[in-house]
PDB file of N, CA and C in Angstrom:
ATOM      1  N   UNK A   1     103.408   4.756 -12.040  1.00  0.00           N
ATOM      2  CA  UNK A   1     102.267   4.250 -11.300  1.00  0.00           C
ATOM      3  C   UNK A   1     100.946   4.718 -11.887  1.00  0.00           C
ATOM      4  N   UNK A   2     100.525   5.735 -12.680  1.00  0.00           N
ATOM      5  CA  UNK A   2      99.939   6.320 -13.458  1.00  0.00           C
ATOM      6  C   UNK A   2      99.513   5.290 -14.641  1.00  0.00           C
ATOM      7  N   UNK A   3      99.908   4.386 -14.928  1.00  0.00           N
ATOM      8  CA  UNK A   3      99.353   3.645 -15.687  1.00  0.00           C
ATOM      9  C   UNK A   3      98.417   2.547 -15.339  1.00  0.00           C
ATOM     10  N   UNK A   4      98.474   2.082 -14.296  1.00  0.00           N
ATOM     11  CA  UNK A   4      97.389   1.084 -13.617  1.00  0.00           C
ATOM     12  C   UNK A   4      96.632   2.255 -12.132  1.00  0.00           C
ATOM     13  N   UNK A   5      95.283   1.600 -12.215  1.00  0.00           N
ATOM     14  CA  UNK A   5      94.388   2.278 -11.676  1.00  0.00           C
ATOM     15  C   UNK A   5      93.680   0.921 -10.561  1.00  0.00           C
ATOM     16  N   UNK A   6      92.928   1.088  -9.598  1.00  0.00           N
ATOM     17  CA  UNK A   6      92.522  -0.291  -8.630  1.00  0.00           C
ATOM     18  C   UNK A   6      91.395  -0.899  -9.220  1.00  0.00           C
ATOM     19  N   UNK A   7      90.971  -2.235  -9.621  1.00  0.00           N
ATOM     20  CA  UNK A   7      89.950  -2.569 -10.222  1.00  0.00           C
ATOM     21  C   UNK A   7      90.071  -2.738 -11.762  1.00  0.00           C
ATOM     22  N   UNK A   8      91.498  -2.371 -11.842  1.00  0.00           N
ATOM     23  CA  UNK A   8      91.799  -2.980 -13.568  1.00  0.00           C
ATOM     24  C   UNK A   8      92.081  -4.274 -13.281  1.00  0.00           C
ATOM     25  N   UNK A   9      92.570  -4.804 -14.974  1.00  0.00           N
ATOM     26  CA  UNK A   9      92.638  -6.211 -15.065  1.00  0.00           C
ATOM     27  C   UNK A   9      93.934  -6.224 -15.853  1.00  0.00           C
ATOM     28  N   UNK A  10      94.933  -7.509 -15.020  1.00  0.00           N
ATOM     29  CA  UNK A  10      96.372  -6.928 -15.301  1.00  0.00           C
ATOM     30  C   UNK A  10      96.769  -8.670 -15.722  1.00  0.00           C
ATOM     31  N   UNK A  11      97.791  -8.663 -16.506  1.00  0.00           N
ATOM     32  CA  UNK A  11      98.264 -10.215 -16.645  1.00  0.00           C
ATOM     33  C   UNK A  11      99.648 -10.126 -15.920  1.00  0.00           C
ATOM     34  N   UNK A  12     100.081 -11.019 -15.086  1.00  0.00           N
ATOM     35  CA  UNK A  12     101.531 -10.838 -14.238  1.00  0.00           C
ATOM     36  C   UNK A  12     102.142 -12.415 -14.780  1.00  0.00           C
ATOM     37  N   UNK A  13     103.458 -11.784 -14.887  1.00  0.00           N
ATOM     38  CA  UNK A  13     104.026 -12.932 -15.548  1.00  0.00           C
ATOM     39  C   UNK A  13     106.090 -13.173 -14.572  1.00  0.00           C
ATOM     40  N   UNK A  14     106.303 -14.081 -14.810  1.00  0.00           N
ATOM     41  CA  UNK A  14     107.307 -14.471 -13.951  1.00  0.00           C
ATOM     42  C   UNK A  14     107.829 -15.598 -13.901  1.00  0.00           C
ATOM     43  N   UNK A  15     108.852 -16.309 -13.248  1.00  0.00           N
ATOM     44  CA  UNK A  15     109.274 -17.419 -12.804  1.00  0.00           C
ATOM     45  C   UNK A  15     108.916 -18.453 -12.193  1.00  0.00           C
ATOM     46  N   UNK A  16     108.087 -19.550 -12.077  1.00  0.00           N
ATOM     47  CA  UNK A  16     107.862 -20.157 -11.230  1.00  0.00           C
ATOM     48  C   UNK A  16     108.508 -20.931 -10.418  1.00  0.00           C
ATOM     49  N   UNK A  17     108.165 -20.679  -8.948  1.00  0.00           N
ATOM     50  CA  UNK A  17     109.138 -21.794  -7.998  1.00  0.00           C
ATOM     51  C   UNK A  17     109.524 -22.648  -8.469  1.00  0.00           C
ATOM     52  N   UNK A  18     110.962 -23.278  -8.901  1.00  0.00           N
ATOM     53  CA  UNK A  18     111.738 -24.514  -9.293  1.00  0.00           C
ATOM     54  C   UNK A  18     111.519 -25.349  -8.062  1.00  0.00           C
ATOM     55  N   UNK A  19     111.057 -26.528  -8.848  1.00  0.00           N
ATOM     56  CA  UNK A  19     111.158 -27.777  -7.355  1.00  0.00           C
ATOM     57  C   UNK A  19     112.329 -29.008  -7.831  1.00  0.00           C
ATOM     58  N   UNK A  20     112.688 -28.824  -8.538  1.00  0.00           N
ATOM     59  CA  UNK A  20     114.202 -29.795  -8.800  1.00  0.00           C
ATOM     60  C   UNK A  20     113.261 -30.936  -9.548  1.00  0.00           C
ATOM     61  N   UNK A  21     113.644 -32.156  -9.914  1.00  0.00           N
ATOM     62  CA  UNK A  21     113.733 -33.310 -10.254  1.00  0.00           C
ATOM     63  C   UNK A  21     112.807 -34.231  -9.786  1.00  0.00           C
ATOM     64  N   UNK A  22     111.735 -34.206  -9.879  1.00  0.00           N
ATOM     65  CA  UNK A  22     110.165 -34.560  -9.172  1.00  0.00           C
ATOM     66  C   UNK A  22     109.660 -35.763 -10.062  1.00  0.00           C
ATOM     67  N   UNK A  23     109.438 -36.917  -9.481  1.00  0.00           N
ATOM     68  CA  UNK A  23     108.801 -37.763 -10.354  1.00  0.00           C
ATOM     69  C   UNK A  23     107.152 -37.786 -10.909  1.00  0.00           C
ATOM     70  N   UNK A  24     107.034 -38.811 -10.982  1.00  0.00           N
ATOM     71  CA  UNK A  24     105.847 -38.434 -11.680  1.00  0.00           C
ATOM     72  C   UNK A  24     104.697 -38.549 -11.258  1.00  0.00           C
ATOM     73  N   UNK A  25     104.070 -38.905  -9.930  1.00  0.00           N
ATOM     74  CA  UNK A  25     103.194 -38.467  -9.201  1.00  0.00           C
ATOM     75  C   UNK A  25     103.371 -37.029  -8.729  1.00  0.00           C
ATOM     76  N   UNK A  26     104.704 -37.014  -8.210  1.00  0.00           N
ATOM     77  CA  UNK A  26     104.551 -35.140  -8.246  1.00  0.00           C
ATOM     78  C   UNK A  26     104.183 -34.467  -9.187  1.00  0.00           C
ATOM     79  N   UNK A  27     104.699 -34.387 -10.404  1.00  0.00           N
ATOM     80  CA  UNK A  27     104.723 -33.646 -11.405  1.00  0.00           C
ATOM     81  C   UNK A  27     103.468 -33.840 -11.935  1.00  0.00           C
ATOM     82  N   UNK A  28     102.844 -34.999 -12.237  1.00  0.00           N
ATOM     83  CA  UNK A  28     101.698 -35.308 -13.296  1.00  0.00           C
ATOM     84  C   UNK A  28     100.146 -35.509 -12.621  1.00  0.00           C
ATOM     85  N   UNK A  29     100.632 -35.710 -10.909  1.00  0.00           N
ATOM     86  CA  UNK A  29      99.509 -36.162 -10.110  1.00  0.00           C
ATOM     87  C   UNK A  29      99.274 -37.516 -10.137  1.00  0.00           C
ATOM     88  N   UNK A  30      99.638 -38.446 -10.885  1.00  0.00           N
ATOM     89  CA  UNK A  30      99.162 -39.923 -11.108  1.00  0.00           C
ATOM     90  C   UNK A  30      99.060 -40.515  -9.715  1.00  0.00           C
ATOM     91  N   UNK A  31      98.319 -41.734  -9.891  1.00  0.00           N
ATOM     92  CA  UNK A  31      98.222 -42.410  -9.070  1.00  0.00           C
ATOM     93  C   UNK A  31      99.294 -43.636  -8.803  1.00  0.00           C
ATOM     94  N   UNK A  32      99.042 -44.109  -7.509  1.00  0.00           N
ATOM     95  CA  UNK A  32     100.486 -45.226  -7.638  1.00  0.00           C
ATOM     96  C   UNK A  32     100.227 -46.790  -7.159  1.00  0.00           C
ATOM     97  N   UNK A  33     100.574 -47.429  -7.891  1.00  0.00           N
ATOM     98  CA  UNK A  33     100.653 -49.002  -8.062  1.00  0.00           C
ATOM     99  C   UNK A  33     100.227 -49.539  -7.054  1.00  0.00           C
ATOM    100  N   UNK A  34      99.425 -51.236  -7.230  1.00  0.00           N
ATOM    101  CA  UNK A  34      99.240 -51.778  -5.932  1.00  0.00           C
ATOM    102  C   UNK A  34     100.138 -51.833  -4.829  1.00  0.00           C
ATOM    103  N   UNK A  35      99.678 -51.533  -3.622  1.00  0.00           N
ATOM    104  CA  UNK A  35     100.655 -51.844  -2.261  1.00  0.00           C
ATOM    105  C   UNK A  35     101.075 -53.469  -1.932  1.00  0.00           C
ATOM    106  N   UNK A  36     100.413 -54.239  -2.128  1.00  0.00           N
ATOM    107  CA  UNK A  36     100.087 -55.111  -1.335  1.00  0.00           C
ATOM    108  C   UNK A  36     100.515 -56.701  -2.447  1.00  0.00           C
ATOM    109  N   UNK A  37     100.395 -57.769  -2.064  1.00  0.00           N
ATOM    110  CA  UNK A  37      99.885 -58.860  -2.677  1.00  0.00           C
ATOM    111  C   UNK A  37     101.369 -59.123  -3.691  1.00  0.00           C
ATOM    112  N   UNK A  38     102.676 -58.831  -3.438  1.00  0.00           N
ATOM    113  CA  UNK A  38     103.975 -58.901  -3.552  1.00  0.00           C
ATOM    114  C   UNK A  38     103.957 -58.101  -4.990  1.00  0.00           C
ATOM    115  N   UNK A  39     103.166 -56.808  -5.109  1.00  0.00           N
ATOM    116  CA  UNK A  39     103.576 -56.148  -6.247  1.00  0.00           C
ATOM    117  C   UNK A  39     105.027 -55.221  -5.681  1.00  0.00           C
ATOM    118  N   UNK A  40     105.597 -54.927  -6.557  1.00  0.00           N
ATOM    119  CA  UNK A  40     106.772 -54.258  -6.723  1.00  0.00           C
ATOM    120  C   UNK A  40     107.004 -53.138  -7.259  1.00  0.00           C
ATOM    121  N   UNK A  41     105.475 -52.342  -7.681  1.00  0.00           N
ATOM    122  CA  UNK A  41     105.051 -51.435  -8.465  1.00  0.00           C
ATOM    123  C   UNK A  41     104.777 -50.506  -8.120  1.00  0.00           C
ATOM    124  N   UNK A  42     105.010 -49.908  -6.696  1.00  0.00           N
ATOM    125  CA  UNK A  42     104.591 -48.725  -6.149  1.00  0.00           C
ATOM    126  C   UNK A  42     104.767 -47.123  -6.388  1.00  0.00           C
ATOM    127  N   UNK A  43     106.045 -46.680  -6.790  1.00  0.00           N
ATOM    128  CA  UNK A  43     105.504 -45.331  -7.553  1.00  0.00           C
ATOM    129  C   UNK A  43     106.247 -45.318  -8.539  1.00  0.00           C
ATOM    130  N   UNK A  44     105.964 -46.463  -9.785  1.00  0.00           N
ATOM    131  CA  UNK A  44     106.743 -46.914 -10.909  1.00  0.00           C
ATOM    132  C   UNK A  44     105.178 -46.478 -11.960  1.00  0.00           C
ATOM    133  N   UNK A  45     106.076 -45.714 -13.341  1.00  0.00           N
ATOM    134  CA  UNK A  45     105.269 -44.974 -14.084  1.00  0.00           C
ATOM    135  C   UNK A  45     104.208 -46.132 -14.659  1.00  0.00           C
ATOM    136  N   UNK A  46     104.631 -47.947 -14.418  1.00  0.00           N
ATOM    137  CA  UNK A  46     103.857 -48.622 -15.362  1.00  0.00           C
ATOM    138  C   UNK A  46     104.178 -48.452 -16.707  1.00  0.00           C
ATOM    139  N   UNK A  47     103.700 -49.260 -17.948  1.00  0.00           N
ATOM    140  CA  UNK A  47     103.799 -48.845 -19.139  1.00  0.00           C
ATOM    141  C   UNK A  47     103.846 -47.334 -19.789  1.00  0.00           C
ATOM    142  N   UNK A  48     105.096 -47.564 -20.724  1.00  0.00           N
ATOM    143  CA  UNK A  48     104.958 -45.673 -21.179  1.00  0.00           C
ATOM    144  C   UNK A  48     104.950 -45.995 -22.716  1.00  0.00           C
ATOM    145  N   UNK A  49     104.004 -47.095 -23.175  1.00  0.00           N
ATOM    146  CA  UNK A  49     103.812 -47.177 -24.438  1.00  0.00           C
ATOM    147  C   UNK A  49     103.318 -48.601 -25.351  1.00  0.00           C
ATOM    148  N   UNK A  50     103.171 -48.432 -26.256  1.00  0.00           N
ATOM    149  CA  UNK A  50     102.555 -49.561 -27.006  1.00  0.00           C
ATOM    150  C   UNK A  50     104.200 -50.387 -27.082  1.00  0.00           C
ATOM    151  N   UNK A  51     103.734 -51.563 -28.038  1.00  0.00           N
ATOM    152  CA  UNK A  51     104.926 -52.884 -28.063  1.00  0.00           C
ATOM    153  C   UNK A  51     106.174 -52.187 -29.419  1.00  0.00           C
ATOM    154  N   UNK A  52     105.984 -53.287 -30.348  1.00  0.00           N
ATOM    155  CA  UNK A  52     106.810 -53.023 -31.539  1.00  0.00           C
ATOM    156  C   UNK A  52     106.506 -52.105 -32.655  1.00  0.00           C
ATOM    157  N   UNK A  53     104.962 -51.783 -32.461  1.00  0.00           N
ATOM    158  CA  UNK A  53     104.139 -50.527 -33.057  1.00  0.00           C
ATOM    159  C   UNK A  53     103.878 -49.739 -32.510  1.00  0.00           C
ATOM    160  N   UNK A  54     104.382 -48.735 -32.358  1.00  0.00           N
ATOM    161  CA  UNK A  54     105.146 -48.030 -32.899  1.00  0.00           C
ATOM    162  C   UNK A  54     106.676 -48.158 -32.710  1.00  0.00           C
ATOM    163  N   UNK A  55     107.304 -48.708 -31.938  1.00  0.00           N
ATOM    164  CA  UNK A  55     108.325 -49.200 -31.697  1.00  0.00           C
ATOM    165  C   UNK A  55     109.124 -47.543 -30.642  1.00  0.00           C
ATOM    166  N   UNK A  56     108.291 -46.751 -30.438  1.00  0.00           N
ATOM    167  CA  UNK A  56     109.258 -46.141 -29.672  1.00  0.00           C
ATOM    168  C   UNK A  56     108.028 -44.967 -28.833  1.00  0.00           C
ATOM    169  N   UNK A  57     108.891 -44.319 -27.892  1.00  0.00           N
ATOM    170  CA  UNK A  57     107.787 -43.061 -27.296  1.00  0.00           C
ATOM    171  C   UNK A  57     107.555 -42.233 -27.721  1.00  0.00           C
ATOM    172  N   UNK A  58     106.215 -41.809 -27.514  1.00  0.00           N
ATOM    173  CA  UNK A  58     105.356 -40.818 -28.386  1.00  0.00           C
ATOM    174  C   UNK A  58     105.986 -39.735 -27.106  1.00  0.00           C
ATOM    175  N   UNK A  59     106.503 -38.104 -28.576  1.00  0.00           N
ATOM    176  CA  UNK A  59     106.330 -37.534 -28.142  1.00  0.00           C
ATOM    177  C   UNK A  59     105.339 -36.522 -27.029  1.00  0.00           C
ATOM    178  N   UNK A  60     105.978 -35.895 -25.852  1.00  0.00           N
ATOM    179  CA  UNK A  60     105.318 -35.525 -25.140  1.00  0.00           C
ATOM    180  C   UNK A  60     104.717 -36.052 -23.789  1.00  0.00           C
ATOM    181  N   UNK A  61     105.510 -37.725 -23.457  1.00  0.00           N
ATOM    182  CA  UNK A  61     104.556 -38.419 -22.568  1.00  0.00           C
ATOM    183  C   UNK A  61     105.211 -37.689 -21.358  1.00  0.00           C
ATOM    184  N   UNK A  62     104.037 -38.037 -20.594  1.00  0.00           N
ATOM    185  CA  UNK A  62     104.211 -37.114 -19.042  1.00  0.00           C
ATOM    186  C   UNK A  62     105.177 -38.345 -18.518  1.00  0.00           C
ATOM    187  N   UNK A  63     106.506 -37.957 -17.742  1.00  0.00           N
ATOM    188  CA  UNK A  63     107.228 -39.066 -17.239  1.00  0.00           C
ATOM    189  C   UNK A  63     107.682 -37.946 -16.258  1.00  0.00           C
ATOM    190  N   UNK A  64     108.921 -38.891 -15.459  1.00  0.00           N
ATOM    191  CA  UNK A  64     109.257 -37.634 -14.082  1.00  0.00           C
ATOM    192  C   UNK A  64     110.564 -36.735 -14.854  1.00  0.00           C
ATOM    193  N   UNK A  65     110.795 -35.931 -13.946  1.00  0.00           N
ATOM    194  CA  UNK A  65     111.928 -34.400 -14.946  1.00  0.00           C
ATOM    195  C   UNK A  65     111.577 -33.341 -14.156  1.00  0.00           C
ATOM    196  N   UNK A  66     112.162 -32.316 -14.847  1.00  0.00           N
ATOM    197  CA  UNK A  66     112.339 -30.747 -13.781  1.00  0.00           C
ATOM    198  C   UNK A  66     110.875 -30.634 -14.020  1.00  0.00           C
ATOM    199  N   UNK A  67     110.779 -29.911 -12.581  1.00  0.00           N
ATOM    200  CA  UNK A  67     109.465 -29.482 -11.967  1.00  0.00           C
ATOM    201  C   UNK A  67     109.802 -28.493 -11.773  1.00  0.00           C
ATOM    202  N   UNK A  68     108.544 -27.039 -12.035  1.00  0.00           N
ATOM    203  CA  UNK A  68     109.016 -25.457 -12.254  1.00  0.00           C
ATOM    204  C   UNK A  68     109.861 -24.659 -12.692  1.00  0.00           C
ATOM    205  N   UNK A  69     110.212 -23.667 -12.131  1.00  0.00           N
ATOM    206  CA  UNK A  69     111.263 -22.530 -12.974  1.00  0.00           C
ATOM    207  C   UNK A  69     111.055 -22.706 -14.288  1.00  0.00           C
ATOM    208  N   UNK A  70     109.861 -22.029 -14.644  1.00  0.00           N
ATOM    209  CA  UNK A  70     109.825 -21.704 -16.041  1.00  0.00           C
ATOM    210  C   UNK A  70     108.489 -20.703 -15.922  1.00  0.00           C
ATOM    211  N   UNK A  71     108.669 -19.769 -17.341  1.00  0.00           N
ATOM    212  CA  UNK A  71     108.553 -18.527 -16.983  1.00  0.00           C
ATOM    213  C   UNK A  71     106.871 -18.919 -17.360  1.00  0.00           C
ATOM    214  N   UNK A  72     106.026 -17.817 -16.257  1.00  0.00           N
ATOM    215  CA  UNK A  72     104.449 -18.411 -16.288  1.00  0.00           C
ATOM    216  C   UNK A  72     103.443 -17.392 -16.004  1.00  0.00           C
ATOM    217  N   UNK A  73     102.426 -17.212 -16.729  1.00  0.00           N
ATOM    218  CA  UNK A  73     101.781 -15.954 -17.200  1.00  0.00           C
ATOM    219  C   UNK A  73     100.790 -16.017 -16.168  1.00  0.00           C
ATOM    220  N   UNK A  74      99.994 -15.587 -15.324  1.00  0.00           N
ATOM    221  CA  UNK A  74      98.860 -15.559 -14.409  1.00  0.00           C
ATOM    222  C   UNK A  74      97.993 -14.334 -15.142  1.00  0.00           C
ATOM    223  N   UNK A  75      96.988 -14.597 -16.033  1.00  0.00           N
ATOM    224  CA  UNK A  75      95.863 -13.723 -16.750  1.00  0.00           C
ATOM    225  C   UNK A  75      94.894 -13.331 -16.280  1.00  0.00           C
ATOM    226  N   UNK A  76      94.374 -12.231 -15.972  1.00  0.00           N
ATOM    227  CA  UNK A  76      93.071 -11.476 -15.842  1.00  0.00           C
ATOM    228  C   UNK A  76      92.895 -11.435 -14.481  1.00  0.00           C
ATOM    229  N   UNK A  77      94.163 -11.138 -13.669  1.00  0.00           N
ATOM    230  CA  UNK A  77      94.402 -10.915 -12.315  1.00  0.00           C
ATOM    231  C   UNK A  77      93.767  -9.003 -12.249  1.00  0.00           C
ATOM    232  N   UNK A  78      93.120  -8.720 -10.611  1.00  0.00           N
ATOM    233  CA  UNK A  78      92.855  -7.391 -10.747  1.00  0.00           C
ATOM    234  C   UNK A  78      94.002  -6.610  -9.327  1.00  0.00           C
ATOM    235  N   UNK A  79      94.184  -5.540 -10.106  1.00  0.00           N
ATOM    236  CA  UNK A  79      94.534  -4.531  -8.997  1.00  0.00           C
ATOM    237  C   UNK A  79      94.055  -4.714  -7.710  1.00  0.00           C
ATOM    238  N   UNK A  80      94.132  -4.813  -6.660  1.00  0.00           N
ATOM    239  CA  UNK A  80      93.519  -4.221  -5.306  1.00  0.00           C
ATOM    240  C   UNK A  80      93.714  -2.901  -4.816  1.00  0.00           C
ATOM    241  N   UNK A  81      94.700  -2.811  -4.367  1.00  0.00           N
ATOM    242  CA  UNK A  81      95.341  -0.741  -4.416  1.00  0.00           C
ATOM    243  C   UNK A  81      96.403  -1.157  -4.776  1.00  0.00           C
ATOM    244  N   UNK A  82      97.073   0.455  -4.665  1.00  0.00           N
ATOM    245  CA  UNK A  82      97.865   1.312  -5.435  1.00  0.00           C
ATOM    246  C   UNK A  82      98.326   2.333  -4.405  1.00  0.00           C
ATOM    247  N   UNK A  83      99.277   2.101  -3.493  1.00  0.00           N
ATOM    248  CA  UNK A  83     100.255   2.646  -2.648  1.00  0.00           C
ATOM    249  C   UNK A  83     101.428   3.651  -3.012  1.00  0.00           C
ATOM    250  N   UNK A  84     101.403   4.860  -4.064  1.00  0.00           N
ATOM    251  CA  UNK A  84     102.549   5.360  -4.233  1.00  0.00           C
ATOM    252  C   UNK A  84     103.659   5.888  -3.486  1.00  0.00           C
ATOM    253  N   UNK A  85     102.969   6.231  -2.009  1.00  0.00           N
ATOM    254  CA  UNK A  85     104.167   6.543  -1.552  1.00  0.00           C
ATOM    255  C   UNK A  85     105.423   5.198  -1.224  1.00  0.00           C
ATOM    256  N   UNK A  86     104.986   4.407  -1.118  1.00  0.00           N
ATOM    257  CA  UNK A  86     105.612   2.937  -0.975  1.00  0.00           C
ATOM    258  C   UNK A  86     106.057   2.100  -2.202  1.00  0.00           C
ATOM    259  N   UNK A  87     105.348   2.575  -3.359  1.00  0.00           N
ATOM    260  CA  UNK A  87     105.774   2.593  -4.525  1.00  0.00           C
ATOM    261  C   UNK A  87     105.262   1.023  -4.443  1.00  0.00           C
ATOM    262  N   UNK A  88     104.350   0.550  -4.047  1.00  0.00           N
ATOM    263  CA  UNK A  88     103.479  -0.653  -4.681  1.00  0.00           C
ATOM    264  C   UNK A  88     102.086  -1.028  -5.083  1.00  0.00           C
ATOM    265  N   UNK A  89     102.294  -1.737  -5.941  1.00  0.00           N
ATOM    266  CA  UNK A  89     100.887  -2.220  -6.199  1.00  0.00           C
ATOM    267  C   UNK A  89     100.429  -3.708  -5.690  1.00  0.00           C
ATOM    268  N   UNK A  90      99.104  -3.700  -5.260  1.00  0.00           N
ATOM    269  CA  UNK A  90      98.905  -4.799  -4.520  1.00  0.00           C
ATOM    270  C   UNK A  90      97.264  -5.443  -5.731  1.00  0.00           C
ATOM    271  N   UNK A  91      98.227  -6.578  -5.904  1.00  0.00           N
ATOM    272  CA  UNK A  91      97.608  -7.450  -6.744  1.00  0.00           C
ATOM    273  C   UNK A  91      96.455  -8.647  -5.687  1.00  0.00           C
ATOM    274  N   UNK A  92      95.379  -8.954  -6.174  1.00  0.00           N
ATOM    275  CA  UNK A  92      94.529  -9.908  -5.595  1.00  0.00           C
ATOM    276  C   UNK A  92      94.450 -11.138  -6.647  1.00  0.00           C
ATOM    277  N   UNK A  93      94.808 -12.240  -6.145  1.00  0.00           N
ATOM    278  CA  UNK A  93      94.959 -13.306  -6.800  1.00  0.00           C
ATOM    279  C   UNK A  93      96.420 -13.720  -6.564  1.00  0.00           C
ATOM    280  N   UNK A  94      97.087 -14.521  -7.202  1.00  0.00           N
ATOM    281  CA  UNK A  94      98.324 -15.700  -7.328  1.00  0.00           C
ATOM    282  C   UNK A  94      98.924 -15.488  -8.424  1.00  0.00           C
ATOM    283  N   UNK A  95     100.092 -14.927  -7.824  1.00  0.00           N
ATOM    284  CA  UNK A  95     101.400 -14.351  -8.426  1.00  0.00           C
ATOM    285  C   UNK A  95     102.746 -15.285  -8.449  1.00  0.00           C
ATOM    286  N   UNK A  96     102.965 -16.180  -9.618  1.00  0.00           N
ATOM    287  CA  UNK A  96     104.349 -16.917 -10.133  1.00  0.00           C
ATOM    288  C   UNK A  96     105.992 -16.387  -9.014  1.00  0.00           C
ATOM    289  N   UNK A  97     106.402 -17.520  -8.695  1.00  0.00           N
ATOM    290  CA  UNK A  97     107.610 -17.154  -8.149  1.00  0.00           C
ATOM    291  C   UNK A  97     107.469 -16.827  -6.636  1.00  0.00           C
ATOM    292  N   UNK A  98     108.756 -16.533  -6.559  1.00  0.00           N
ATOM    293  CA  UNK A  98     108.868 -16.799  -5.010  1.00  0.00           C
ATOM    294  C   UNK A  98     108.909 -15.081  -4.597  1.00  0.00           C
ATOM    295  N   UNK A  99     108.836 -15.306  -3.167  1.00  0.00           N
ATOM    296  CA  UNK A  99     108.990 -14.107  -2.704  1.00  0.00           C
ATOM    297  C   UNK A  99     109.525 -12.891  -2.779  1.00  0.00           C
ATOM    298  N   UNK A 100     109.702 -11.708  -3.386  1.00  0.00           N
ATOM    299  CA  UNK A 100     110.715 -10.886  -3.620  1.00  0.00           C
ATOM    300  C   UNK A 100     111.420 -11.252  -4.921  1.00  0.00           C
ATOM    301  N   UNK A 101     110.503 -12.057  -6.326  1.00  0.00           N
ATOM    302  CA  UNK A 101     111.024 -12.022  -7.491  1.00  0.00           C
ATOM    303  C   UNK A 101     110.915 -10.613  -8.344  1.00  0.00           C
ATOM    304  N   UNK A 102     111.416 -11.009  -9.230  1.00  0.00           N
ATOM    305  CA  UNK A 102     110.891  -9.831 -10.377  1.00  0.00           C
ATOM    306  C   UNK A 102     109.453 -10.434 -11.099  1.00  0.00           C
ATOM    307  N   UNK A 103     108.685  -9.718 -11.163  1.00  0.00           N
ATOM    308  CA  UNK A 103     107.506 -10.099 -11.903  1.00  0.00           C
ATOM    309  C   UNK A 103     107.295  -8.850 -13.263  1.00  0.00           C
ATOM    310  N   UNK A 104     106.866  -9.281 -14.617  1.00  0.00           N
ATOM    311  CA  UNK A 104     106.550  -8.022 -15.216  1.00  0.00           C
ATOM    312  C   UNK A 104     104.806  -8.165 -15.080  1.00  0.00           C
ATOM    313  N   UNK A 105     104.167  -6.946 -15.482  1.00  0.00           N
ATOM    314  CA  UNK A 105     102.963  -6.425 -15.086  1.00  0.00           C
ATOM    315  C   UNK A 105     102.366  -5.943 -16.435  1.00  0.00           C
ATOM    316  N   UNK A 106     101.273  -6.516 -16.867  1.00  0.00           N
ATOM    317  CA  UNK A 106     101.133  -5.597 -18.189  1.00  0.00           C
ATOM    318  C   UNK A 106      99.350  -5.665 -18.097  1.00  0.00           C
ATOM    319  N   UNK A 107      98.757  -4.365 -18.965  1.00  0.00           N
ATOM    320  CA  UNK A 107      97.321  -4.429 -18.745  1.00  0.00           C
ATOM    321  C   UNK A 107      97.031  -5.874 -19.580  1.00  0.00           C
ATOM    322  N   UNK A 108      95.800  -6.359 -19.144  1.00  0.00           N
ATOM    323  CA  UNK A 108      95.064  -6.955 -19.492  1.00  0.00           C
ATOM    324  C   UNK A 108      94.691  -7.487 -21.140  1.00  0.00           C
ATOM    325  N   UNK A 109      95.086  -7.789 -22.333  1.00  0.00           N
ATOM    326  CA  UNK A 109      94.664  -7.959 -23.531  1.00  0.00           C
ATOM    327  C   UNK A 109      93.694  -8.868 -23.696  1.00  0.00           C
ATOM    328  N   UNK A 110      92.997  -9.190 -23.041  1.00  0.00           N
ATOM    329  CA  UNK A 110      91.757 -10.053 -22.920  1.00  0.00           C
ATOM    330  C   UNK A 110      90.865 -10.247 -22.221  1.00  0.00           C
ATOM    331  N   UNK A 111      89.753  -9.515 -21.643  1.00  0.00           N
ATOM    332  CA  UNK A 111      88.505  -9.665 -20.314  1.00  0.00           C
ATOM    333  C   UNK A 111      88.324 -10.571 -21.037  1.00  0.00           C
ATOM    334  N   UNK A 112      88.052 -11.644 -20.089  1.00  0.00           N
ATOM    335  CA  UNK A 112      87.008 -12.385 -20.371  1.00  0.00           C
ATOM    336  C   UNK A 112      85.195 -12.472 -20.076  1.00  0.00           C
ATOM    337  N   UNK A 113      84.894 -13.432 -20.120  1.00  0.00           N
ATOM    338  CA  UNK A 113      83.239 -13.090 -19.715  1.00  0.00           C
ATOM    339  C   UNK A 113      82.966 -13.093 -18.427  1.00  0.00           C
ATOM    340  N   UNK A 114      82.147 -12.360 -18.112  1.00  0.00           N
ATOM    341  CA  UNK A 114      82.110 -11.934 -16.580  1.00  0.00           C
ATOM    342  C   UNK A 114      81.036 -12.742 -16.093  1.00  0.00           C
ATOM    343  N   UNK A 115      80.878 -13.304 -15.018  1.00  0.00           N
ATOM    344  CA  UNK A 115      79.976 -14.343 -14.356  1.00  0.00           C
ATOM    345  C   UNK A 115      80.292 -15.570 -13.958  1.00  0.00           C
TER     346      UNK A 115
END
């Protein structure tokens, strides 16, 4: 506990909540197709690409797939206290994962600019 002090600057890193198989307004935020006027298009991705040129999908396009559980760094988070008899440290800010995960804790390798 001797190594972090209250008012340092710590990077916490961890798991993020898995949400299973989320399409692509979940995952990407998009917006979704006309309602009305006999479209059939309502939370359909629309086009995911050009015609016969290039003839196939560009790597990387946002489409629907696993959402979370994957491991995710939260940077330039600070101490609040430092409880030893309880043996915790209480972080201010938003910490990856669910309740009662493992998180690792490491100082800070980067302040950024303050203001």
């Amino acid at each position: 506990m001797d190594l972090f002090q209250p008012g340092q600057r710590i990077d916490v890193a961890g798991t993020s909540i898995g949400r299973g198989f989320a399409g692509f307004q979940r995952r990407h935020n998009f917006g979704r197709g006309p309602m009305g006027h006999g479209s059939k298009n309502h939370r359909q991705p629309g086009s995911i690409g050009a015609g016969t040129t290039p003839g196939r999908v560009y790597p990387g396009k946002r489409m629907a797939g696993q959402m979370g559980n994957h491991r995710v760094t939260i940077k330039d988070l600070s101490i609040f206290r430092i409880d030893p008899e309880r043996n915790l440290i209480l972080i201010r800010g938003s910490v990856p994962g669910k309740p009662g995960a493992l998180v690792s804790v490491t100082p800070a390798k980067f302040v950024g600019a303050q203001g």
